[in-house]
N, C-alpha and C. Protein backbone atom coordinates (compact mmCIF):
# COMPACT_ATOMS: atom_id res chain seq x y z
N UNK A 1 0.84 -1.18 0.00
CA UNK A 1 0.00 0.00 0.00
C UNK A 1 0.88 1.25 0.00
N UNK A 2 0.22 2.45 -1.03
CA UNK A 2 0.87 3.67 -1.06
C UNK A 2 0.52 4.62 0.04
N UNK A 3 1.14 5.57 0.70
CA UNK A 3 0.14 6.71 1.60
C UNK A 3 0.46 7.72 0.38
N UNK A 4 -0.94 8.24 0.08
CA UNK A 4 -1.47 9.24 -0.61
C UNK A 4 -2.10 10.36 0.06
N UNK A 5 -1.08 11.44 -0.43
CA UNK A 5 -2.17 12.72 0.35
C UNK A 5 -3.25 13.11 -1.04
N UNK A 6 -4.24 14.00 -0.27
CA UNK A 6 -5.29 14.86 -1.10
C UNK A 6 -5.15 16.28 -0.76
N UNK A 7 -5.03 17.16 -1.56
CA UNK A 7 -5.31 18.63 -1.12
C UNK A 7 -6.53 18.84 -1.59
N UNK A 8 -6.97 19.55 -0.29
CA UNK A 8 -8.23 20.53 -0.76
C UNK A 8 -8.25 21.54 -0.48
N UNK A 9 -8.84 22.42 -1.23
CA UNK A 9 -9.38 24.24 -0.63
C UNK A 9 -10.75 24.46 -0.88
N UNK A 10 -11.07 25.05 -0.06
CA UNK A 10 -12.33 25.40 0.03
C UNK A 10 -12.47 26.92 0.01
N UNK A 11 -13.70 27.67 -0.86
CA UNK A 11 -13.48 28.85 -0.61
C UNK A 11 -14.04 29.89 0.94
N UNK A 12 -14.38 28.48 1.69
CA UNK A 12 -15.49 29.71 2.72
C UNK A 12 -14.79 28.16 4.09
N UNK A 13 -14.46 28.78 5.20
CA UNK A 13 -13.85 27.37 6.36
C UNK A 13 -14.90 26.73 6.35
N UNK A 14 -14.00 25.41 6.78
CA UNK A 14 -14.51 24.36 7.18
C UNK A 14 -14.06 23.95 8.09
N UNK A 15 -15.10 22.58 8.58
CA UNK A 15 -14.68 21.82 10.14
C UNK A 15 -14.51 20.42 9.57
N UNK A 16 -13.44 19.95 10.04
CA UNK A 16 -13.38 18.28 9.45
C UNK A 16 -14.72 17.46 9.82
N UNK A 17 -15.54 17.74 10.49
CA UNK A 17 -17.10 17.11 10.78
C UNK A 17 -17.54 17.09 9.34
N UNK A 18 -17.69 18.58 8.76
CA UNK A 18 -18.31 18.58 7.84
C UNK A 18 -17.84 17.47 5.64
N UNK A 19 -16.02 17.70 6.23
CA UNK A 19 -15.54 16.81 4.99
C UNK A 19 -15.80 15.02 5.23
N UNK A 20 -15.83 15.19 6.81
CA UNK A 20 -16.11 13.77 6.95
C UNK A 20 -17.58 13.69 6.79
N UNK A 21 -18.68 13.96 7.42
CA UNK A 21 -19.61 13.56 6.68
C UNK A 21 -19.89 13.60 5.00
N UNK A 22 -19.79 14.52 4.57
CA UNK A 22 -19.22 14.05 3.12
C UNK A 22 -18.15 12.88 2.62
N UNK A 23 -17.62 12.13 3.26
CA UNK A 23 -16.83 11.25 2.94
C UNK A 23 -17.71 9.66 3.61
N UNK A 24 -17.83 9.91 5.03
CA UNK A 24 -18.59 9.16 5.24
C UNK A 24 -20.19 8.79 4.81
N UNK A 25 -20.76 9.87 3.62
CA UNK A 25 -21.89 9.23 3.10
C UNK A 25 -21.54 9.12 2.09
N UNK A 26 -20.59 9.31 1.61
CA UNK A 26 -19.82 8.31 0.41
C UNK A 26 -18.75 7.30 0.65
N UNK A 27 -18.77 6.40 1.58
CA UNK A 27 -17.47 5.95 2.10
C UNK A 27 -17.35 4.54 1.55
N UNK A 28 -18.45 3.80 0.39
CA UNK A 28 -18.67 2.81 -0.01
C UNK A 28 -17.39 2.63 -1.37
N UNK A 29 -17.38 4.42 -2.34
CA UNK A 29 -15.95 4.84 -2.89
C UNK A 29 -14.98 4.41 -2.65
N UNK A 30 -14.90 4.56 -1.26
CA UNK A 30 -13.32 4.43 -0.65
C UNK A 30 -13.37 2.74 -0.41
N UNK A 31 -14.40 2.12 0.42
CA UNK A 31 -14.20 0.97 0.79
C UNK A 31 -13.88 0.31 -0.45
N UNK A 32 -14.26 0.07 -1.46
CA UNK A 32 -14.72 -0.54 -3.05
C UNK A 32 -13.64 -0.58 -3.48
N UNK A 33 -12.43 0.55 -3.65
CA UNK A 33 -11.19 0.11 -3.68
C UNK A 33 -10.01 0.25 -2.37
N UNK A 34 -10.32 0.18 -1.14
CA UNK A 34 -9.61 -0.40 -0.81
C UNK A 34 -8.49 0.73 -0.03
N UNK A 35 -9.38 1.84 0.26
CA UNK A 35 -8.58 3.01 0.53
C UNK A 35 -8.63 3.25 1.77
N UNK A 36 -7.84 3.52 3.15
CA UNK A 36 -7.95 3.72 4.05
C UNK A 36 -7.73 5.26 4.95
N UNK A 37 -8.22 5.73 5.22
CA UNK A 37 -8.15 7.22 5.64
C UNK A 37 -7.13 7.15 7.18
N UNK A 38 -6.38 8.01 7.09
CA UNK A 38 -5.29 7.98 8.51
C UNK A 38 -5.57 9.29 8.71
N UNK A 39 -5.19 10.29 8.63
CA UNK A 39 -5.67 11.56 9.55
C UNK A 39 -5.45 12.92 8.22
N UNK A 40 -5.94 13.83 8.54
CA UNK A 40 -5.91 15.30 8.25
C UNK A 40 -5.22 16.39 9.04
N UNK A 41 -4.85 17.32 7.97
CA UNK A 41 -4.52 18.36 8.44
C UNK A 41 -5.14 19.84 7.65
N UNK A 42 -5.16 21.01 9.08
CA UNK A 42 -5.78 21.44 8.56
C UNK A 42 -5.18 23.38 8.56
N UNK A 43 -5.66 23.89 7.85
CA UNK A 43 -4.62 25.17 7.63
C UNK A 43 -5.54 25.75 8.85
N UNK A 44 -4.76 26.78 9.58
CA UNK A 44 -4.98 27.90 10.39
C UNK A 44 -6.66 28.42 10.08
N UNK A 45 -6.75 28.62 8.97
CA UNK A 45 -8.32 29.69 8.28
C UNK A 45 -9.24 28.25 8.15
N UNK A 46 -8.65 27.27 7.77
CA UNK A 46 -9.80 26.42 7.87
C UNK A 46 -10.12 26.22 6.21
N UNK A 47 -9.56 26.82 5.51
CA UNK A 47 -9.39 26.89 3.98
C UNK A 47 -8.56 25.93 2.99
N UNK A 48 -7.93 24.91 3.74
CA UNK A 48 -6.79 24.43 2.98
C UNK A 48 -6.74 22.91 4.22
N UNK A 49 -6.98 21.65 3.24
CA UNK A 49 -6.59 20.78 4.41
C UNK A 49 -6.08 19.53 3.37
N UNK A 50 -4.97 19.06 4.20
CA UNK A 50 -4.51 17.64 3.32
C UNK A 50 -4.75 16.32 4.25
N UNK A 51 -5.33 15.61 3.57
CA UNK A 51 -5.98 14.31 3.94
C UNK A 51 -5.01 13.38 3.69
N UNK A 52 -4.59 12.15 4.39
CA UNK A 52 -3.35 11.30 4.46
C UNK A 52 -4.27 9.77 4.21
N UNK A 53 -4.11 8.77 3.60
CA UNK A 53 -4.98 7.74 3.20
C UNK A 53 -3.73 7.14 2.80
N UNK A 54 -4.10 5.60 2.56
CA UNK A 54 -3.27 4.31 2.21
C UNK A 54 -4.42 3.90 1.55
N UNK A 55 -3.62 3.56 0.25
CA UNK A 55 -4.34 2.86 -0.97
C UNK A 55 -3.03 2.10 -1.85
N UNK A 56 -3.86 1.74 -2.81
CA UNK A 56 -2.53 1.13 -3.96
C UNK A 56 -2.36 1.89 -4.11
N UNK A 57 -2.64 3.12 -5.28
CA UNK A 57 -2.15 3.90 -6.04
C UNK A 57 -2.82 5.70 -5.84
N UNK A 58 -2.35 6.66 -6.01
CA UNK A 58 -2.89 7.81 -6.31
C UNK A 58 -4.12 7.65 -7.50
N UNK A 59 -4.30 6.95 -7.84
CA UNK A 59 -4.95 7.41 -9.30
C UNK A 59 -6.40 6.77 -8.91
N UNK A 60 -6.38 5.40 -7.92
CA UNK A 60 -7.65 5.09 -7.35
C UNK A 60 -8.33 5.76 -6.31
N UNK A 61 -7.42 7.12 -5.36
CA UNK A 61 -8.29 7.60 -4.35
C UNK A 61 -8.42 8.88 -5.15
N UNK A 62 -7.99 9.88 -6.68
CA UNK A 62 -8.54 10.31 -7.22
C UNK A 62 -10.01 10.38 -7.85
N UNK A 63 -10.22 9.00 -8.36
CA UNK A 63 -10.88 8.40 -8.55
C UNK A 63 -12.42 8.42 -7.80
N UNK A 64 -11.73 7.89 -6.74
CA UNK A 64 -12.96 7.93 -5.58
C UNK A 64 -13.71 8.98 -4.89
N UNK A 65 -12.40 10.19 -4.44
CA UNK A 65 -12.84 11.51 -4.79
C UNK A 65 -13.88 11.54 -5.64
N UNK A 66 -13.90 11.87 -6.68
CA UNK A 66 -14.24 12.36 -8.30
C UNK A 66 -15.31 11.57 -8.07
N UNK A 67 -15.66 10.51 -7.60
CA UNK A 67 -16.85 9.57 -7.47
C UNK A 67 -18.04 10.31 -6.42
N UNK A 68 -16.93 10.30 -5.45
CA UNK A 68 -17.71 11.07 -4.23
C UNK A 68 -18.28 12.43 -4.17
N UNK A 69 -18.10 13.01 -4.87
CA UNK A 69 -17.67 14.66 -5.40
C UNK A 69 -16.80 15.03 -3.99
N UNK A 70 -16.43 14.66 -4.09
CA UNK A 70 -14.90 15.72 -2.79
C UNK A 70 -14.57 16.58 -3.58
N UNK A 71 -14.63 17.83 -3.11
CA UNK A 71 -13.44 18.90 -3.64
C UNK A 71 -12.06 17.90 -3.52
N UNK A 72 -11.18 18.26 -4.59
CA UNK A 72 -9.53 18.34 -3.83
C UNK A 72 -8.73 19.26 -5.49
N UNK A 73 -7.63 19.37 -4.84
CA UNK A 73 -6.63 20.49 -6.04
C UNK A 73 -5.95 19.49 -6.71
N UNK A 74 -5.19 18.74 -5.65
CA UNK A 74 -4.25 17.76 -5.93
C UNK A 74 -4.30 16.20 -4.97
N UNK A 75 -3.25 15.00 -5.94
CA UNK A 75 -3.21 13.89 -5.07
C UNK A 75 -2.42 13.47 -5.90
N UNK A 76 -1.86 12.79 -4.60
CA UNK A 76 -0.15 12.45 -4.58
C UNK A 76 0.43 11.13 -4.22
N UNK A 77 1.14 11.06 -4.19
CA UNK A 77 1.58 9.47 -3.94
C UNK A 77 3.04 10.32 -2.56
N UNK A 78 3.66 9.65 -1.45
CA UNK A 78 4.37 10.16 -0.83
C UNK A 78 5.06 9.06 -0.34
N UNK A 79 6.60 9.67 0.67
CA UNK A 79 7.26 8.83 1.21
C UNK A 79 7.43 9.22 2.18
N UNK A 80 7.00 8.81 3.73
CA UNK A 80 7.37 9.26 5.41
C UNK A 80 8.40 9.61 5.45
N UNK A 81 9.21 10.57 5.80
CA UNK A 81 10.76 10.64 6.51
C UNK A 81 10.44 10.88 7.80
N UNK A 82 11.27 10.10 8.51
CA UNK A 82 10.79 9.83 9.91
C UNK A 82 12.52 10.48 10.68
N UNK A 83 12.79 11.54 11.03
CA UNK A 83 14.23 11.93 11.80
C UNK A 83 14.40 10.53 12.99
């Protein structure tokens, strides 16, 4: 499994309640291939948050997004550096 981030922006804040219920009444997307959600982060204004998930590939939690209608800008494929 890959960890894949998602960026999103939103134009007006948000509360992660609100992206998760949007995710969680689409969460059949994510289960279907196989995507697992690990945590978020979120900008200061509440405008900007990147979502951290384990999947195979970037191109299937795009995907699922795009299924789900999630906003996001970008999605990525990444590597931990751990000091």
């Amino acid at each position: 499994m890959a960890l894949i981030l998602v960026e999103r922006e939103f134009e007006e804040p948000v509360t992660f309640e609100e992206v998760q219920a949007l995710e969680a009444a689409s969460g059949d997307c994510f289960a279907l291939r196989s995507i697992d959600f690990l945590h978020s982060y979120f900008s200061a204004d509440r405008k900007k948050m990147i979502c951290v998930y384990e999947a195979a590939d970037a191109e299937s939690v795009r995907e699922a997004n795009r299924l789900a209608s999630l906003p996001f800008s970008r999605v990525w494929a990444a590597t931990k550096i751990t000091p």
